[in-house]
N, C-alpha and C. Protein backbone atom coordinates (compact mmCIF):
# COMPACT_ATOMS: atom_id res chain seq x y z
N UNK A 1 -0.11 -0.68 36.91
CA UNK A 1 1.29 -0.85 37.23
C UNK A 1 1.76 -2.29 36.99
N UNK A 2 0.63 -3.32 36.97
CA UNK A 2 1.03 -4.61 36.95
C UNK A 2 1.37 -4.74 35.63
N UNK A 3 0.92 -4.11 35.19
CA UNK A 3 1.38 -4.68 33.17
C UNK A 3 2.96 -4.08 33.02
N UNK A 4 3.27 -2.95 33.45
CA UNK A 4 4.73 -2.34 33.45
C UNK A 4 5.51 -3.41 33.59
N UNK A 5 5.27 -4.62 34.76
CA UNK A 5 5.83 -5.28 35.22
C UNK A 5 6.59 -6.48 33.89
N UNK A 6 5.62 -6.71 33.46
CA UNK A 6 5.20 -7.60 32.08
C UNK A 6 6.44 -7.19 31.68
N UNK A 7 6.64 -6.07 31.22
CA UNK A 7 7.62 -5.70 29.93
C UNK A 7 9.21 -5.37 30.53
N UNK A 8 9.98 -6.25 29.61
CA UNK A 8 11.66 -6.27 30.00
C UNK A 8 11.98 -6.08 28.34
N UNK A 9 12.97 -5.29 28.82
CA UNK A 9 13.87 -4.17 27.94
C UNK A 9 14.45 -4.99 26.89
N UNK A 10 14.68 -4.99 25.81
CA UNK A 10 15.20 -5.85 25.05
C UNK A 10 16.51 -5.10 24.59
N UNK A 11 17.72 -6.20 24.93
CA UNK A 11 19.26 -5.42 24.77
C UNK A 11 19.52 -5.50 23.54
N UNK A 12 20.11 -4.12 23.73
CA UNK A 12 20.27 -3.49 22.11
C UNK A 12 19.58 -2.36 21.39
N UNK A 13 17.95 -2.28 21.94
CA UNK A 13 16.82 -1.84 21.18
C UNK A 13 16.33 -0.83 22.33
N UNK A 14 16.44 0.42 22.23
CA UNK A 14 15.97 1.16 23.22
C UNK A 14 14.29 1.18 22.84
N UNK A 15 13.57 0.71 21.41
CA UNK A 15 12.49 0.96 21.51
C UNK A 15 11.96 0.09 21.62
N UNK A 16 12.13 -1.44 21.88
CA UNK A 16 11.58 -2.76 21.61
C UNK A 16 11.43 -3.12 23.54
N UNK A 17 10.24 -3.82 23.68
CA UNK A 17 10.35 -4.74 25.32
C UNK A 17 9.42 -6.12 24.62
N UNK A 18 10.38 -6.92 25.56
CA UNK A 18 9.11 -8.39 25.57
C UNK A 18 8.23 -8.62 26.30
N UNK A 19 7.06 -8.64 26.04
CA UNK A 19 6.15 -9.22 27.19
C UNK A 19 6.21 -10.27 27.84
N UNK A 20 6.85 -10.56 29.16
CA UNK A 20 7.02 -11.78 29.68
C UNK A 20 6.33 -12.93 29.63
N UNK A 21 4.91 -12.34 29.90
CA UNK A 21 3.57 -13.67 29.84
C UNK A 21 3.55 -13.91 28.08
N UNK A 22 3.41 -13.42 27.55
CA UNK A 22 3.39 -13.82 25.61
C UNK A 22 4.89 -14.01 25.41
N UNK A 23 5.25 -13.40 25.45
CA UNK A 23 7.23 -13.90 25.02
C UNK A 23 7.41 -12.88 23.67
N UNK A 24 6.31 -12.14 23.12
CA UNK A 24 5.54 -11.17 22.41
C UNK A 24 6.93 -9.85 22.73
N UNK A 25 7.30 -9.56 21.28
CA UNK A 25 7.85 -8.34 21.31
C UNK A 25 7.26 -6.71 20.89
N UNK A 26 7.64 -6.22 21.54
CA UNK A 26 6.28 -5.39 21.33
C UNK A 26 7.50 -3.66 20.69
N UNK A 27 7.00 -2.98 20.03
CA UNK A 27 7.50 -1.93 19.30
C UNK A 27 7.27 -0.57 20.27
N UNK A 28 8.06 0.07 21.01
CA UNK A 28 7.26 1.50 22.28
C UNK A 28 7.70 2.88 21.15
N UNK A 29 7.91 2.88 19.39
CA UNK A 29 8.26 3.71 19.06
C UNK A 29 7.22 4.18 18.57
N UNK A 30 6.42 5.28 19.12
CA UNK A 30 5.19 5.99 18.57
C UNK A 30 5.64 6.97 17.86
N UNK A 31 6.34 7.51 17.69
CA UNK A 31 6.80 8.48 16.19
C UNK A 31 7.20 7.41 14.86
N UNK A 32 7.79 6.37 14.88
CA UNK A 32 8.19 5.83 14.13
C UNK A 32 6.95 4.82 13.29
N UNK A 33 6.12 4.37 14.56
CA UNK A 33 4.90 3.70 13.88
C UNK A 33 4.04 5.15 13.12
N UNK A 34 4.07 6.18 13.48
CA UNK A 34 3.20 7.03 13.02
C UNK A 34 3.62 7.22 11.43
N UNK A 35 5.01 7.53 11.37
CA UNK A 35 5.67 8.09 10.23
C UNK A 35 5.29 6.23 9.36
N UNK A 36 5.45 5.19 9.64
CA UNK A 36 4.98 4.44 9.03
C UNK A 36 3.58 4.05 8.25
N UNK A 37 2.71 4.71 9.15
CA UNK A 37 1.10 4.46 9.34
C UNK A 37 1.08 5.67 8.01
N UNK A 38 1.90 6.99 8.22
CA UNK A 38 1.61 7.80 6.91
C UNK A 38 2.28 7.21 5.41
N UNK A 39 3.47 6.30 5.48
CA UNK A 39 4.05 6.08 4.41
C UNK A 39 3.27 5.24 3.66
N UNK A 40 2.58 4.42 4.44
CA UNK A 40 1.58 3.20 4.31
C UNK A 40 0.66 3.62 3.63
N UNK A 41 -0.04 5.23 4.08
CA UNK A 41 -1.31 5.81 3.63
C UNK A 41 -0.75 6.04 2.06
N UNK A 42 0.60 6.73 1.92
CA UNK A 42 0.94 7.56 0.69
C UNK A 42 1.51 6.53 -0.57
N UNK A 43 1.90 5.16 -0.41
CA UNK A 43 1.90 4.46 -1.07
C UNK A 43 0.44 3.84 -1.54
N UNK A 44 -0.01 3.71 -0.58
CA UNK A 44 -1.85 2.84 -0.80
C UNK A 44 -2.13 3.80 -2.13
N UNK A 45 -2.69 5.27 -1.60
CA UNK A 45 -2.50 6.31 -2.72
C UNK A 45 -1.95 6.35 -3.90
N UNK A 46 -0.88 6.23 -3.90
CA UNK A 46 -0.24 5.76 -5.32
C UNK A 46 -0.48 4.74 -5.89
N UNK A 47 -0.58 4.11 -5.43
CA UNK A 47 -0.81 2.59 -5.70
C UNK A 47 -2.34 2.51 -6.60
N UNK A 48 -3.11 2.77 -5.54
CA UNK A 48 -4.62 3.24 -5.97
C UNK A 48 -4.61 4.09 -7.49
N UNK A 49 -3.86 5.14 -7.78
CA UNK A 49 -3.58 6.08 -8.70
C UNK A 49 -2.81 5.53 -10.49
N UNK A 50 -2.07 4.80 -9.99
CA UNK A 50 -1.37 3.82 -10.99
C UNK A 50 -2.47 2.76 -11.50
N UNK A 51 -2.69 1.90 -10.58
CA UNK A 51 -3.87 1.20 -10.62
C UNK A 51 -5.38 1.88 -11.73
N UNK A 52 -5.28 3.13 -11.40
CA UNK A 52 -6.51 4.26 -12.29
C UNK A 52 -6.45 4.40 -13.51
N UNK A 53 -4.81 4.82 -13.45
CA UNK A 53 -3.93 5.16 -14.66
C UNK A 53 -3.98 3.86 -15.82
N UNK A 54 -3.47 2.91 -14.98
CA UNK A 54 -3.59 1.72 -15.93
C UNK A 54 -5.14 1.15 -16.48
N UNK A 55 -6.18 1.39 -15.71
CA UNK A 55 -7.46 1.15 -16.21
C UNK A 55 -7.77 2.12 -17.27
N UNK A 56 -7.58 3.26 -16.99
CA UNK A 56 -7.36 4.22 -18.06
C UNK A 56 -6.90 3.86 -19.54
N UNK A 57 -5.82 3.60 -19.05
CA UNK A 57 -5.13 3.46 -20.50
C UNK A 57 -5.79 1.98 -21.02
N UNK A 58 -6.22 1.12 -20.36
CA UNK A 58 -6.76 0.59 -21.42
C UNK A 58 -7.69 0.23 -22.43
N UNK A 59 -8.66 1.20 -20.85
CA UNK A 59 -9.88 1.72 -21.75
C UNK A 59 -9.84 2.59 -23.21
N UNK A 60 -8.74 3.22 -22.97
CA UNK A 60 -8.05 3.67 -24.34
C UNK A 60 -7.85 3.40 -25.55
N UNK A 61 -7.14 2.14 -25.29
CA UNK A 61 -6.65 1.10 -26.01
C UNK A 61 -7.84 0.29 -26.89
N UNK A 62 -8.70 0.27 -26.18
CA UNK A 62 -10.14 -0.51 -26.33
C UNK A 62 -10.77 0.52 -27.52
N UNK A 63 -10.76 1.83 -27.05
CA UNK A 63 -11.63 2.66 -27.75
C UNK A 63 -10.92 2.98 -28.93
N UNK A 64 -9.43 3.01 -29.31
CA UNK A 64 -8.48 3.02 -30.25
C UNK A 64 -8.94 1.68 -31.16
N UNK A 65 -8.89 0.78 -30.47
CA UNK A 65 -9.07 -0.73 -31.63
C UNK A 65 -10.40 -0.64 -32.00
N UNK A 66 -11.62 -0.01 -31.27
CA UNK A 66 -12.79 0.09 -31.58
C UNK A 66 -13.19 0.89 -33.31
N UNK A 67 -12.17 2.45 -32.43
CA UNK A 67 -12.32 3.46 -33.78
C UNK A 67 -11.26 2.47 -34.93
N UNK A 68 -10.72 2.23 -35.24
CA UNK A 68 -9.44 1.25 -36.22
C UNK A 68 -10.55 0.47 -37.21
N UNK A 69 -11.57 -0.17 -36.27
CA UNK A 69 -12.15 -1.37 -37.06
C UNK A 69 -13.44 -0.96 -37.75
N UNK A 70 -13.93 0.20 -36.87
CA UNK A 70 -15.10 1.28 -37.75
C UNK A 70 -14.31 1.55 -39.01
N UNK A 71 -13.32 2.20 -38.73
CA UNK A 71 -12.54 2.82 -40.10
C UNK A 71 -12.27 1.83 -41.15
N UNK A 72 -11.86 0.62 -40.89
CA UNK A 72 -11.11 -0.22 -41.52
C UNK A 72 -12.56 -0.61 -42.50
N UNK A 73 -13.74 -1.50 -41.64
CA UNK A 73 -15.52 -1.74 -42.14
C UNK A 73 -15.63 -0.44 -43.50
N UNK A 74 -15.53 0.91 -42.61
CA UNK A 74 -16.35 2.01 -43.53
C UNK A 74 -15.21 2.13 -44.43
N UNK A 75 -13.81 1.84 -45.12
CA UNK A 75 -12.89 1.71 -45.88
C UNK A 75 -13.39 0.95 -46.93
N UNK A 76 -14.05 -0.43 -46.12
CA UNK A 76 -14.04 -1.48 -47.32
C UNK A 76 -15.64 -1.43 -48.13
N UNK A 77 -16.56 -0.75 -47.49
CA UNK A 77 -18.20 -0.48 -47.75
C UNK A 77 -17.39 0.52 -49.11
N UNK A 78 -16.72 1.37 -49.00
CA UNK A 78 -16.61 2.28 -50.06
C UNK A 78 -15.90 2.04 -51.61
């Protein structure tokens, strides 16, 4: 009960209190951190995925200039 005590309402913000002893604002919206904590997950994800994509492609790129210069060598042997 003593920690309840701690926390005063911050005007304006039905979901925000300050902790008196830290001066610390603290967030009481547990749906809202949740829906954050997932947006957080689903960008990381993408992020991660693009990140794949782009290693991808340049491994691509690599194996494209690779085959080019075989061709170009076995062009000029002939």
């Amino acid at each position: 009960m003593m920690e309840d005590n701690r926390k005063l309402k911050v005007e304006g913000y039905n979901n925000l209190v300050r902790d008196s002893i830290t001066n610390g604002i603290i967030n009481t919206d547990r749906n809202g951190y949740e829906s954050y904590l997932q947006l957080r997950k689903i960008k990381k994800r993408d992020s991660n995925r693009i990140d794949k994509i782009e290693s991808d492609l340049n491994s691509l790129k690599n194996d494209i200039n690779d085959i080019k210069s075989l061709l170009l060598n076995l062009s000029k042997n002939n």
